[in-house]
C-alpha atoms as a PDB file:
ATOM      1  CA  UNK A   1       0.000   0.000   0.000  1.00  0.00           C
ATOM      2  CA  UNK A   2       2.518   2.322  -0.160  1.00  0.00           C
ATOM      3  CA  UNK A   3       5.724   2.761  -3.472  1.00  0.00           C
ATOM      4  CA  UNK A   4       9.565   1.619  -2.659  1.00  0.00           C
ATOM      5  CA  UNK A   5      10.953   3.763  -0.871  1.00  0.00           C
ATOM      6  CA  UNK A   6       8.099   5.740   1.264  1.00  0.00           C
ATOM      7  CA  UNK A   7       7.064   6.155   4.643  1.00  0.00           C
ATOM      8  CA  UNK A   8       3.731   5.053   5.548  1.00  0.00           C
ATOM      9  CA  UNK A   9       1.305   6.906   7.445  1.00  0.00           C
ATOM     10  CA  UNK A  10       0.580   4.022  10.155  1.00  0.00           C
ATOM     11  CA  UNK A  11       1.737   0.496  10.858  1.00  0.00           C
ATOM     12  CA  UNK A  12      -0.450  -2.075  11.948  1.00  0.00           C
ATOM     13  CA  UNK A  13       0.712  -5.027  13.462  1.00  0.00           C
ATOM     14  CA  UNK A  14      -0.984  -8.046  14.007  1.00  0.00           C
ATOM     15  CA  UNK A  15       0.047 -10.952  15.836  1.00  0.00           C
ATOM     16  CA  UNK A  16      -1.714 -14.302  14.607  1.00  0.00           C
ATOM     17  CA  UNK A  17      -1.404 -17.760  16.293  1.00  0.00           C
ATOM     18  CA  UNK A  18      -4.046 -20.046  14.933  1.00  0.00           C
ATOM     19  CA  UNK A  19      -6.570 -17.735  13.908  1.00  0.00           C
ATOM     20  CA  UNK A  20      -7.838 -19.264  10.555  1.00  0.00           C
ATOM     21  CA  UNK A  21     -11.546 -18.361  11.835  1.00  0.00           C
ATOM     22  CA  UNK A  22     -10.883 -14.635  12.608  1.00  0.00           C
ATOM     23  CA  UNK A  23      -8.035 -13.008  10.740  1.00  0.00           C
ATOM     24  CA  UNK A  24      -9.857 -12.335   7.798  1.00  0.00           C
ATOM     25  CA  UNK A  25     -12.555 -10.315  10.121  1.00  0.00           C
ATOM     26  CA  UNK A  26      -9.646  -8.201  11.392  1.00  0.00           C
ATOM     27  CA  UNK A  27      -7.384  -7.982   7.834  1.00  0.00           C
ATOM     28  CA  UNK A  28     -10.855  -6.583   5.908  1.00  0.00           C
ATOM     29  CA  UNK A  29     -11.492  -3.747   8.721  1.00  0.00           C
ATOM     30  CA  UNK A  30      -7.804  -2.602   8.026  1.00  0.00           C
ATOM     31  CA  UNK A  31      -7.910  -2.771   4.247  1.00  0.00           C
ATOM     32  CA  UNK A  32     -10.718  -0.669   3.668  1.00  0.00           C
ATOM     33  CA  UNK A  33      -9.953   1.945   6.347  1.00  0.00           C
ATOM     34  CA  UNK A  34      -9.647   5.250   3.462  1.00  0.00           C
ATOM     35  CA  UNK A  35      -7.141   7.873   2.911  1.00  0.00           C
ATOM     36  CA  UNK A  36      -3.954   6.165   4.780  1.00  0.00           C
ATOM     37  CA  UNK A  37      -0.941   4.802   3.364  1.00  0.00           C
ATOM     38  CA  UNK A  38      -0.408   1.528   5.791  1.00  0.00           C
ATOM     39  CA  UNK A  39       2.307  -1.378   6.282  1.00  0.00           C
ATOM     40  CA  UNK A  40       0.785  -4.174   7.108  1.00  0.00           C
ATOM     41  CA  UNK A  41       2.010  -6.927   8.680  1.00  0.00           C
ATOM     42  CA  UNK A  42       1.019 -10.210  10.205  1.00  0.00           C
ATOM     43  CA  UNK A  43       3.388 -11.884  12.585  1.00  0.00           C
ATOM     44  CA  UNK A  44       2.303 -15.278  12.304  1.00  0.00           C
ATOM     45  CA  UNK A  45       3.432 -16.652  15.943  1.00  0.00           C
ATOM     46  CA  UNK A  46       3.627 -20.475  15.067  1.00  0.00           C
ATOM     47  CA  UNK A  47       0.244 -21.186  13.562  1.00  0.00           C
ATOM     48  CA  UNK A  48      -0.237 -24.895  12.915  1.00  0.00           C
ATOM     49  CA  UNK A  49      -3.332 -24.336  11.030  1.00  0.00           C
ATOM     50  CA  UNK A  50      -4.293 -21.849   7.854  1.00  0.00           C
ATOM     51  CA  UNK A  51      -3.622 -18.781   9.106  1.00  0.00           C
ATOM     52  CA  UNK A  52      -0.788 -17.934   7.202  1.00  0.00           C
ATOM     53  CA  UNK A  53      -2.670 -18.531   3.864  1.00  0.00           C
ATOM     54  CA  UNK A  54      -5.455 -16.576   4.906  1.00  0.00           C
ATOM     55  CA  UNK A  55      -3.417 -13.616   5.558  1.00  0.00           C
ATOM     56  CA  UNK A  56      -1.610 -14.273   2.266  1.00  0.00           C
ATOM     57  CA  UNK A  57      -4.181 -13.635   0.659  1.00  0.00           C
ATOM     58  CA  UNK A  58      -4.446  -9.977   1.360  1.00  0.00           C
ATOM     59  CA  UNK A  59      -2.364  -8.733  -1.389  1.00  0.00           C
ATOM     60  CA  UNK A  60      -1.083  -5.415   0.937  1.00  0.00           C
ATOM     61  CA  UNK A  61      -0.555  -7.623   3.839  1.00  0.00           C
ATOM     62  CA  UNK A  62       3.183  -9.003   4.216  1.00  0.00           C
ATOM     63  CA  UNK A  63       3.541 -11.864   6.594  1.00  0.00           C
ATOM     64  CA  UNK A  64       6.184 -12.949   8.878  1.00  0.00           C
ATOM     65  CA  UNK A  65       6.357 -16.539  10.049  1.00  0.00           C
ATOM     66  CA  UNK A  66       8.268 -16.979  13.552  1.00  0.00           C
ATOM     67  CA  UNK A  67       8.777 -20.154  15.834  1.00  0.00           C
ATOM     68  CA  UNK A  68       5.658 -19.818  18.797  1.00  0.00           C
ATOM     69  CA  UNK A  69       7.284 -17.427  20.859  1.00  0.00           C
ATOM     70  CA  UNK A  70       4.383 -15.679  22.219  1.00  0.00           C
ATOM     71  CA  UNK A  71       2.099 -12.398  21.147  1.00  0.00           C
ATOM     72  CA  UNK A  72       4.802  -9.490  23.099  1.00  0.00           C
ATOM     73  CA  UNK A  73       7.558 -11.277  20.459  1.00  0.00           C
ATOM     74  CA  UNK A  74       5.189 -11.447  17.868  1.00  0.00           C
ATOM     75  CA  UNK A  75       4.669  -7.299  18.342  1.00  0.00           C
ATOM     76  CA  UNK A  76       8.507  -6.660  18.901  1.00  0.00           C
ATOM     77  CA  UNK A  77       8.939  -8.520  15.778  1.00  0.00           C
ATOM     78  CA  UNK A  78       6.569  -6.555  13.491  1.00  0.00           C
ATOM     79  CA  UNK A  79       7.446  -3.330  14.843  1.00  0.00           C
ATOM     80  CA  UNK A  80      11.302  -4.018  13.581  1.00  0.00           C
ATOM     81  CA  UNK A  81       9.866  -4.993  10.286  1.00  0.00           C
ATOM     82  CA  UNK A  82       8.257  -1.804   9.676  1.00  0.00           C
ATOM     83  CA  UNK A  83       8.995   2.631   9.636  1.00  0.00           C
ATOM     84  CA  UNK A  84       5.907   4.021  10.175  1.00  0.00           C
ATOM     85  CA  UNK A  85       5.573   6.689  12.925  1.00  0.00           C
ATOM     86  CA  UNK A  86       2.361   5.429  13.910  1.00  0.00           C
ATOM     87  CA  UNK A  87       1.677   1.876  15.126  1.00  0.00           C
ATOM     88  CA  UNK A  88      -1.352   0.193  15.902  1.00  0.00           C
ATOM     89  CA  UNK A  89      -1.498  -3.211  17.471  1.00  0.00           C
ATOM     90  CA  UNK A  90      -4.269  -4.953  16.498  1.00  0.00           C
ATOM     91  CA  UNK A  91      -5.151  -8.760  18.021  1.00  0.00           C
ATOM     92  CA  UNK A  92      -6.199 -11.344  15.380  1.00  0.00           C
ATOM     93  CA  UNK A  93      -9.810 -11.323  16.704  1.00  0.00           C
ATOM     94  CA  UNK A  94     -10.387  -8.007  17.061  1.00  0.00           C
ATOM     95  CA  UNK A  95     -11.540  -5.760  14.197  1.00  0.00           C
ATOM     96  CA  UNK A  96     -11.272  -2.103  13.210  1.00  0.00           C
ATOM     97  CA  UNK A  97     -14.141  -0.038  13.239  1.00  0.00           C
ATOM     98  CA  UNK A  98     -15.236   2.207   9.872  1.00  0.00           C
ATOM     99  CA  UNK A  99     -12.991   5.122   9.460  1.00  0.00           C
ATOM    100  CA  UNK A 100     -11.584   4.607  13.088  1.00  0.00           C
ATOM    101  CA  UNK A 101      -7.611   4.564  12.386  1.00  0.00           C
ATOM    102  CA  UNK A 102      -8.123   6.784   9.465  1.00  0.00           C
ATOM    103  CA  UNK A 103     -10.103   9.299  12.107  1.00  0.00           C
ATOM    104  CA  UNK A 104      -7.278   8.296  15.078  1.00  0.00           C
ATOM    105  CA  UNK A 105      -4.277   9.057  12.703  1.00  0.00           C
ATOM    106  CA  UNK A 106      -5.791  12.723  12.360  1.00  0.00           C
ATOM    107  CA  UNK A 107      -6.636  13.027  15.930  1.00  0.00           C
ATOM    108  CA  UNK A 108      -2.639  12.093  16.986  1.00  0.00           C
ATOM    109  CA  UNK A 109      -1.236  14.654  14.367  1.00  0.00           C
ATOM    110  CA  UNK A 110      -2.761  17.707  16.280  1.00  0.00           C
ATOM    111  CA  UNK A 111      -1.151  15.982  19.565  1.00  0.00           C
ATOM    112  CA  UNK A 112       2.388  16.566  21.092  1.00  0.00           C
ATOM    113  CA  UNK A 113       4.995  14.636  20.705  1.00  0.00           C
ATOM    114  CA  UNK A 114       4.503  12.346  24.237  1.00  0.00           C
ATOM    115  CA  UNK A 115       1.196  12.235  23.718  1.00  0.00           C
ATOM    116  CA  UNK A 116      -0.811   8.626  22.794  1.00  0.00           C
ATOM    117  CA  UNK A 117      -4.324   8.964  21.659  1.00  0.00           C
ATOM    118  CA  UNK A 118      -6.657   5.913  22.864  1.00  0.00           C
ATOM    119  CA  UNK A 119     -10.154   5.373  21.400  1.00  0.00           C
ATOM    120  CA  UNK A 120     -12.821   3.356  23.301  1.00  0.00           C
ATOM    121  CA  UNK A 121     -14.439  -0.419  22.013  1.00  0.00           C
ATOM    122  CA  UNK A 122     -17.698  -2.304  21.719  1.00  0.00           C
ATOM    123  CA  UNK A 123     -17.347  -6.002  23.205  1.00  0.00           C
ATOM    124  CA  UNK A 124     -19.000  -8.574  21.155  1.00  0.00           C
ATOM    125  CA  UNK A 125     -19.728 -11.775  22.938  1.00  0.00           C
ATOM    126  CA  UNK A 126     -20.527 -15.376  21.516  1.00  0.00           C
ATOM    127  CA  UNK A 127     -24.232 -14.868  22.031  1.00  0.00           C
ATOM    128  CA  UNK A 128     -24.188 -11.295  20.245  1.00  0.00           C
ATOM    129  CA  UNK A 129     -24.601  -9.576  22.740  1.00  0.00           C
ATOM    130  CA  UNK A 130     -23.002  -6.430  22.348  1.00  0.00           C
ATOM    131  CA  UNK A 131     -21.407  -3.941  25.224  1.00  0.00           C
ATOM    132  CA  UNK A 132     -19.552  -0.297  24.787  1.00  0.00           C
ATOM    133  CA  UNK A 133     -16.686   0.485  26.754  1.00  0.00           C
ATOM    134  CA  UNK A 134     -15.146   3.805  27.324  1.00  0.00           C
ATOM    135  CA  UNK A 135     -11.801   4.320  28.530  1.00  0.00           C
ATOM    136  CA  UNK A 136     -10.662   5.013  31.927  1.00  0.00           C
ATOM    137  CA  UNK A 137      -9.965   8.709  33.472  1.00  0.00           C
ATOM    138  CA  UNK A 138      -6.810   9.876  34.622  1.00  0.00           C
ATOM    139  CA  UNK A 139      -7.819  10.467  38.400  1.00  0.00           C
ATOM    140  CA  UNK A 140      -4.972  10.451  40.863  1.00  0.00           C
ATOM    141  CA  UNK A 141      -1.430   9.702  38.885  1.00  0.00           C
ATOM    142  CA  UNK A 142      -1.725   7.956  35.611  1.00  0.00           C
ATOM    143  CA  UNK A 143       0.787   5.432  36.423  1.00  0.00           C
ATOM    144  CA  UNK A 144      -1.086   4.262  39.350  1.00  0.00           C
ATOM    145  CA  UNK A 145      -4.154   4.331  37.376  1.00  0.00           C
ATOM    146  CA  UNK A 146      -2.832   2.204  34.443  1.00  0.00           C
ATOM    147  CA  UNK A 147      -1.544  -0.447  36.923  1.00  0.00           C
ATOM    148  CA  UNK A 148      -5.422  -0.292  38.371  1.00  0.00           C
ATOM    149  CA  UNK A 149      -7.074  -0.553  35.381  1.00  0.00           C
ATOM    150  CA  UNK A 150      -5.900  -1.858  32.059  1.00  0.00           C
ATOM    151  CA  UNK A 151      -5.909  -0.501  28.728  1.00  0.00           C
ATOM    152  CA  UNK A 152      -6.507  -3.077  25.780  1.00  0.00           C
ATOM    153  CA  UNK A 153      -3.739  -3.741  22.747  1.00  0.00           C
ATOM    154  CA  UNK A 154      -6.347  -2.313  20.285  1.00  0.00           C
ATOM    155  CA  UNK A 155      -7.497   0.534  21.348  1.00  0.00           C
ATOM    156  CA  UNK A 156      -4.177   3.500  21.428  1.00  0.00           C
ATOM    157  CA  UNK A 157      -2.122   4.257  18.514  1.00  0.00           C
ATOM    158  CA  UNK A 158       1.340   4.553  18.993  1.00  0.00           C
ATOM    159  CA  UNK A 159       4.341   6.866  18.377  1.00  0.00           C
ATOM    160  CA  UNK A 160       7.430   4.965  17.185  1.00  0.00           C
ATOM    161  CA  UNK A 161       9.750   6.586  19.293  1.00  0.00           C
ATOM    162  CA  UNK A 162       7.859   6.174  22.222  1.00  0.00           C
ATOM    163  CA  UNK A 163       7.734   2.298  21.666  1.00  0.00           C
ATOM    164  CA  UNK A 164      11.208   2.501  20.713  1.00  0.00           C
ATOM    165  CA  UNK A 165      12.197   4.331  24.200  1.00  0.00           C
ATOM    166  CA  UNK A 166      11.246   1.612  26.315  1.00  0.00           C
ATOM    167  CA  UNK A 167      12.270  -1.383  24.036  1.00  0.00           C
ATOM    168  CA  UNK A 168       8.620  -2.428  23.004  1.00  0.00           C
ATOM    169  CA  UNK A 169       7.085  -5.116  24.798  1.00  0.00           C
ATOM    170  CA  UNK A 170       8.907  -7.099  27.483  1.00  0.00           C
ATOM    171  CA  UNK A 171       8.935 -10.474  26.261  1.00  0.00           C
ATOM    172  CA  UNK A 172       9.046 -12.473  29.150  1.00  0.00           C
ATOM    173  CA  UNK A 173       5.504 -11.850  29.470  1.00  0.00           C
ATOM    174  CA  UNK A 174       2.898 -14.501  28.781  1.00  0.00           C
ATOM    175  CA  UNK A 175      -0.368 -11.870  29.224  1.00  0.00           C
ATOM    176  CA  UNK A 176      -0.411  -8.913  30.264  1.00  0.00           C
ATOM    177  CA  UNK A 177       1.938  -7.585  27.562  1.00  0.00           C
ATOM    178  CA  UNK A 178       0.155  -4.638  26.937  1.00  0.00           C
ATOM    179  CA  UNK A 179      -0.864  -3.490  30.565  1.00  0.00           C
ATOM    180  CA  UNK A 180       3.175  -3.874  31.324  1.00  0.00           C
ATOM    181  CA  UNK A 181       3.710  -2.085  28.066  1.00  0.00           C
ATOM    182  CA  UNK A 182       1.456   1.066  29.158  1.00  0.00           C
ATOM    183  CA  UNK A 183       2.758   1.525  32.572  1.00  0.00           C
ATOM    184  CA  UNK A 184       6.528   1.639  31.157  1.00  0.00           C
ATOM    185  CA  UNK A 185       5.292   4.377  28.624  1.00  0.00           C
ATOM    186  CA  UNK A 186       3.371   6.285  31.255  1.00  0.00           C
ATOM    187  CA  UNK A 187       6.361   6.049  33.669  1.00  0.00           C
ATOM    188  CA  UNK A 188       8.696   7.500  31.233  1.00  0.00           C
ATOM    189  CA  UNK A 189       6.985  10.156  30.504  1.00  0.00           C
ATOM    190  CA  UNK A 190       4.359   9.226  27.880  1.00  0.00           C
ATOM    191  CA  UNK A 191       0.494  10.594  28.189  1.00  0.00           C
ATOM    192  CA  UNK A 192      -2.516   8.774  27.301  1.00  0.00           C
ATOM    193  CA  UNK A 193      -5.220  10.576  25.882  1.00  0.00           C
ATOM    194  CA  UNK A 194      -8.424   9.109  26.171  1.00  0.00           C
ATOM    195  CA  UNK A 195     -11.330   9.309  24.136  1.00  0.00           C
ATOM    196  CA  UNK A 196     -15.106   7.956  24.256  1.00  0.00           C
ATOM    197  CA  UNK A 197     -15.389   6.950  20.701  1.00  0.00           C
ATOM    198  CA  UNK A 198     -14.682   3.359  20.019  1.00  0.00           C
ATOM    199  CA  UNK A 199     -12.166   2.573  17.528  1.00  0.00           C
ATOM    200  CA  UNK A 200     -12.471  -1.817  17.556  1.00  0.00           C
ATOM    201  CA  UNK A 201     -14.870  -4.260  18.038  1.00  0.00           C
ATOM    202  CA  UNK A 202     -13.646  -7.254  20.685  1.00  0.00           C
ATOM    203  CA  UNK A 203     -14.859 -10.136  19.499  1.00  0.00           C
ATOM    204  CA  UNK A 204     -15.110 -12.099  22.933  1.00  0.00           C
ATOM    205  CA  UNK A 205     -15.014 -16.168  22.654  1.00  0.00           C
ATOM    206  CA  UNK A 206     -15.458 -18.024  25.377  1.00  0.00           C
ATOM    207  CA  UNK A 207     -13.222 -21.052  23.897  1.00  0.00           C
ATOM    208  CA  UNK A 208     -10.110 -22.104  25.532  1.00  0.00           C
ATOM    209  CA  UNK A 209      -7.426 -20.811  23.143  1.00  0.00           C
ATOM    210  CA  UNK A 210      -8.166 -17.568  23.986  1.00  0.00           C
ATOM    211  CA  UNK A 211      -5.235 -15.825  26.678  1.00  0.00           C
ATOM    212  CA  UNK A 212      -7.403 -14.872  29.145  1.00  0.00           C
ATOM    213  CA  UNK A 213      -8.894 -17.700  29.086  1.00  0.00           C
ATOM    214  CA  UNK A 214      -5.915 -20.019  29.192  1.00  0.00           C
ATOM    215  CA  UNK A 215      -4.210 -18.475  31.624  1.00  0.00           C
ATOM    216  CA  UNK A 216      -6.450 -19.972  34.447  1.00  0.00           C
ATOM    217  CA  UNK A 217      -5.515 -23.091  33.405  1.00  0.00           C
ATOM    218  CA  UNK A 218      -1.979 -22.254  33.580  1.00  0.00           C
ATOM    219  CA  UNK A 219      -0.099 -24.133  36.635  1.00  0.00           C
ATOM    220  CA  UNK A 220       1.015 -21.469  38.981  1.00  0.00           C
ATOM    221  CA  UNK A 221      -1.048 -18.683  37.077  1.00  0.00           C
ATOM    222  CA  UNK A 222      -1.184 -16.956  40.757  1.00  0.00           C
ATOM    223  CA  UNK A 223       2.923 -16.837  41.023  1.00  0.00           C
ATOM    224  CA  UNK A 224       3.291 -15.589  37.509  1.00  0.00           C
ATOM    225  CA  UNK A 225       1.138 -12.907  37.890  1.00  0.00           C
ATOM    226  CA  UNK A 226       2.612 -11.689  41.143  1.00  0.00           C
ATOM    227  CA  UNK A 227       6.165 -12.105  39.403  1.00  0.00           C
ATOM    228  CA  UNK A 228       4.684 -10.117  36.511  1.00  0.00           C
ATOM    229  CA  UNK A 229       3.811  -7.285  38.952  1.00  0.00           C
ATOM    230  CA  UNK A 230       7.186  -7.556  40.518  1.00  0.00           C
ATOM    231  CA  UNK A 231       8.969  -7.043  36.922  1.00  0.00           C
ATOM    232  CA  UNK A 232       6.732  -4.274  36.336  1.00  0.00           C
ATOM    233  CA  UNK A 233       7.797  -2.484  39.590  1.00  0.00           C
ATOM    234  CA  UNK A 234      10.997  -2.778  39.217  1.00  0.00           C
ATOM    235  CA  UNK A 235      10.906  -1.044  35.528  1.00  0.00           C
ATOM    236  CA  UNK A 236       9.289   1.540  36.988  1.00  0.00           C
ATOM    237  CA  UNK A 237      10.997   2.344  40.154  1.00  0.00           C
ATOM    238  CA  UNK A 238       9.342   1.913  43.499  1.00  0.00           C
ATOM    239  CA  UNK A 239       7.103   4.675  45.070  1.00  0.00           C
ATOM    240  CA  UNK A 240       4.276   4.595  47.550  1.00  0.00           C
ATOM    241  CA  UNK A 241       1.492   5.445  45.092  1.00  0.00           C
ATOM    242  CA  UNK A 242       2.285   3.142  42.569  1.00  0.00           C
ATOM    243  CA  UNK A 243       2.720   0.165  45.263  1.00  0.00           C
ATOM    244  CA  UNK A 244      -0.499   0.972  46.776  1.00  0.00           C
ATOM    245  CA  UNK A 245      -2.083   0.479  43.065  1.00  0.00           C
ATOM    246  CA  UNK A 246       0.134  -2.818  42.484  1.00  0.00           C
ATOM    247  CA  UNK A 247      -1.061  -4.285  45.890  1.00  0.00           C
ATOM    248  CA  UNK A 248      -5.004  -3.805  44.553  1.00  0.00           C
ATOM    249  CA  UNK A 249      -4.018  -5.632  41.454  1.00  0.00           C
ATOM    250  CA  UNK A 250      -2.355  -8.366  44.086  1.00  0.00           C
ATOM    251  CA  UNK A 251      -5.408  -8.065  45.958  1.00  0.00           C
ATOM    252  CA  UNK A 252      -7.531  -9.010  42.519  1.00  0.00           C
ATOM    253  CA  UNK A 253      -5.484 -11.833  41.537  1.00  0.00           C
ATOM    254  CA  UNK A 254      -5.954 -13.543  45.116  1.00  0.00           C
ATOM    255  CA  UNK A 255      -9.787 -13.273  44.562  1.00  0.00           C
ATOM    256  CA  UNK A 256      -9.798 -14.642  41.237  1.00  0.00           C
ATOM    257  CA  UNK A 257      -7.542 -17.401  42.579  1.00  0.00           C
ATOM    258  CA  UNK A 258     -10.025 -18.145  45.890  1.00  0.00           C
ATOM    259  CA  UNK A 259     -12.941 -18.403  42.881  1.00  0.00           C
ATOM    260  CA  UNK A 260     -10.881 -21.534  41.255  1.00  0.00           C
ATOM    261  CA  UNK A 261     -10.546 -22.967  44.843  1.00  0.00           C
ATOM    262  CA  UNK A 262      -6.811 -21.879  44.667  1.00  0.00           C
ATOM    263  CA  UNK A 263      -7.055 -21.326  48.185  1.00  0.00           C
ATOM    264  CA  UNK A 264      -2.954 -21.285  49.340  1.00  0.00           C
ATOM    265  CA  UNK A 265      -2.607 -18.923  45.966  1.00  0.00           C
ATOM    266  CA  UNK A 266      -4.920 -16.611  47.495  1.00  0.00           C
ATOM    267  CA  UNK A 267      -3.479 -16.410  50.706  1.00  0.00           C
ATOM    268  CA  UNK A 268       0.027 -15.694  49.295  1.00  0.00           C
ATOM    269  CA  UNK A 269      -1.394 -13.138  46.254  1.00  0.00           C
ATOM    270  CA  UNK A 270      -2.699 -11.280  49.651  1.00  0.00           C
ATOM    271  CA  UNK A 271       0.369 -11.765  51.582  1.00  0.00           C
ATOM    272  CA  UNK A 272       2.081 -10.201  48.671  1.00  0.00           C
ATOM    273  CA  UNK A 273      -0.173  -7.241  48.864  1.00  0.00           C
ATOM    274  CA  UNK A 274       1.161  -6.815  52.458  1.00  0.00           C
ATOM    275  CA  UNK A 275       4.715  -7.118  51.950  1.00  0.00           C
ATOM    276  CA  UNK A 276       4.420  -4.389  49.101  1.00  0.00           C
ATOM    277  CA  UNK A 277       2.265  -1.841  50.672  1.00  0.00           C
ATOM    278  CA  UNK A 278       2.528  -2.681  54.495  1.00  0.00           C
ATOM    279  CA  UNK A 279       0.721   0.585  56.195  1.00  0.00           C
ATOM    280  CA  UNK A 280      -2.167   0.904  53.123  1.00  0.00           C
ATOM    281  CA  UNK A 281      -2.527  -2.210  50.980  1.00  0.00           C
ATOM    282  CA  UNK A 282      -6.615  -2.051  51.554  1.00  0.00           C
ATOM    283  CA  UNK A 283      -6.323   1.996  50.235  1.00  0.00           C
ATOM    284  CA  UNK A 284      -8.604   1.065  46.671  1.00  0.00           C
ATOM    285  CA  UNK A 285     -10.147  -2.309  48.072  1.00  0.00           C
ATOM    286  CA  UNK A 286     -14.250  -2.159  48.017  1.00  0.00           C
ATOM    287  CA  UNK A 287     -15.955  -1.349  51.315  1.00  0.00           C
ATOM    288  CA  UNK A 288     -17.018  -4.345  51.739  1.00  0.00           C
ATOM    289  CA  UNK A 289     -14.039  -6.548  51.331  1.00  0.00           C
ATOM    290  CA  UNK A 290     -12.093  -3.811  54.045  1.00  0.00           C
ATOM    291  CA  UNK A 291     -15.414  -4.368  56.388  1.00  0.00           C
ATOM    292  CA  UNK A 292     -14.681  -7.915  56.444  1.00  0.00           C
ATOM    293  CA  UNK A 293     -10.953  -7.521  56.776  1.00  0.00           C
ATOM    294  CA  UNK A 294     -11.150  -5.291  59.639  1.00  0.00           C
ATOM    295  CA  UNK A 295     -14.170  -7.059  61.304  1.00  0.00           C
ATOM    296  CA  UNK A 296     -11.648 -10.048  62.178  1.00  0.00           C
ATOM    297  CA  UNK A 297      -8.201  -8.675  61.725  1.00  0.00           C
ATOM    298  CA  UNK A 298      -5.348  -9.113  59.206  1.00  0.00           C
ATOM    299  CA  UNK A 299      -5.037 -13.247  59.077  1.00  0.00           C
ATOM    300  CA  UNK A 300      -9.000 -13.992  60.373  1.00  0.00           C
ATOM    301  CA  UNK A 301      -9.919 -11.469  58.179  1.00  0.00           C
ATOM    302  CA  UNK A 302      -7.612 -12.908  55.231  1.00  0.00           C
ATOM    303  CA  UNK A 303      -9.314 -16.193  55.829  1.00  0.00           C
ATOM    304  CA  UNK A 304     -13.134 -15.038  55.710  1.00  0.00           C
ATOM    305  CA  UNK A 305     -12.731 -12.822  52.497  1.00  0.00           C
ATOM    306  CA  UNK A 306     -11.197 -15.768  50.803  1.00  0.00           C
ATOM    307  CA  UNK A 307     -13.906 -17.757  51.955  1.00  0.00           C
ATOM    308  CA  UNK A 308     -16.372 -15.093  50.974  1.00  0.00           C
ATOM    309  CA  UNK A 309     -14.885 -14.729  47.569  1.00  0.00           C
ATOM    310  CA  UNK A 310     -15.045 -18.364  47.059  1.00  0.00           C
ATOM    311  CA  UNK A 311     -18.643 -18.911  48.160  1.00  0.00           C
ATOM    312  CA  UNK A 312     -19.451 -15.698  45.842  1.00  0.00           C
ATOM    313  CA  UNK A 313     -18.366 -17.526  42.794  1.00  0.00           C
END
């Protein structure tokens, strides 16, 4: 889509790993988006199934094959294979909206150099049924509100450099890529700009290929995600607002870990929340969980929200 020679507009990168049924979905809402010069590339991440011929077939789409190395490799790997100044990450299943990146792309270039713009999403579920999200307000530090509350691959677009300052993604990452990603930009100096107007469609399955859905299954999904937070701290540097923020996420993980009957996991996600943040680990926790906490004391208390969480799911 663009002669020998000259810069695209935008890159979009998409990482693929078995996604015969989808990829088309999300290659056709790039294609047609009007008025950009694009690279386009697919980083196929070890597909053992068609998706490399679908995506072939896309005459403006180039495709890179790598060994299964995961989707933060997959990114690093198409954002070295193209120039633009713009990059959009796009997952396989999602799909562009009409005119969103061509509308994004002129939103960013009346934006300062650090800044990133982010566009909302509509959440389309197996059933149809069909949700819009905004995007989340900067209230308090947006550091310790990224680490709080994630923002999706799809939905910013991205300035080269800024990618390029913090290395990309961090590849030891199994999920979570982009939520690490974010908080590393944020940190060093980047601004998110968010806006209300959704720019994808999340196409939401609720089979067991899917990340978020695998990672449950995971053995010792609990002590990666606490080692996850722990990388991401120490990228950052250490300061009392943005451990209070990583001991809620600790906090989160232990409940979702009490749901599966994980009950040791729990305890130690919460202990972990302690050890971070000793004097205000509990700062963003719901009334009701610090009610419960305080009603019997730091290990009692431990125990009966874990118990609570688990009879809750």
């Amino acid at each position: 889509m663009i002669g020998s020679g000259d810069v695209a507009d935008v890159a979009v990168v998409i990482p693929c790993c078995n996604g015969e049924h989808h990829i088309d979905r999300a290659l056709s809402s790039v294609v047609t988006q009007p008025g950009l010069s694009m690279e386009i590339v697919v980083v196929d991440d070890g597909s053992t199934d068609r998706s490399v011929d679908r995506a072939k077939a896309f005459s403006e789409v180039q495709v890179i094959s790598t060994p299964n190395r995961g989707a933060a490799a997959a990114r690093n790997a198409g954002l070295r294979a193209t120039k633009a100044p713009l990059v959009k990450f796009l997952d396989a299943d999602d799909e562009l909206l009409p005119d969103a990146l061509t509308e994004q792309v002129e939103a960013v270039n009346q934006l300062g150099p650090e800044q990133i713009h982010v566009g909302g999403w509509y959440v389309l579920a197996d059933a149809g049924q069909k949700r819009r999200h905004g995007c989340q307000r900067d209230g308090g530090g947006q550091v310790p509100n990224l680490i709080i509350q994630n923002i999706l691959t799809s939905g910013p677009l991205h300035r080269r450099h800024l990618l390029e300052r913090v290395n990309g993604f961090d590849e030891r990452f199994p999920w979570n890529q982009e939520w690490n990603l974010h908080i590393r930009l944020a940190a060093s100096g980047a601004q998110f700009l968010f806006h209300e107007q959704a720019v994808y469609c999340a196409h939401r399955r609720s089979d067991a290929g899917r990340i978020t859905n695998k990672k449950f299954k995971t053995r010792d999904f609990v002590r990666k995600e606490l080692d996850m937070i722990e990388w991401t701290r120490q990228s950052i540097g250490r300061s009392e607002r943005t451990d209070v923020a990583f001991a809620f996420r600790a906090m989160r993980i232990a409940k979702s870990a009490a749901k599966l009957g994980q009950l040791a996991d729990a305890h130690a996600a919460l202990a972990f929340a302690r050890a971070i943040s000793p004097r205000d680990y509990r700062r963003h926790w719901p009334s009701k969980y610090t009610a419960i906490h305080r009603l019997f004391g730091t290990r009692l208390g431990e125990k009966a929200l874990i118990r609570y969480w688990q009879m809750s799911s």
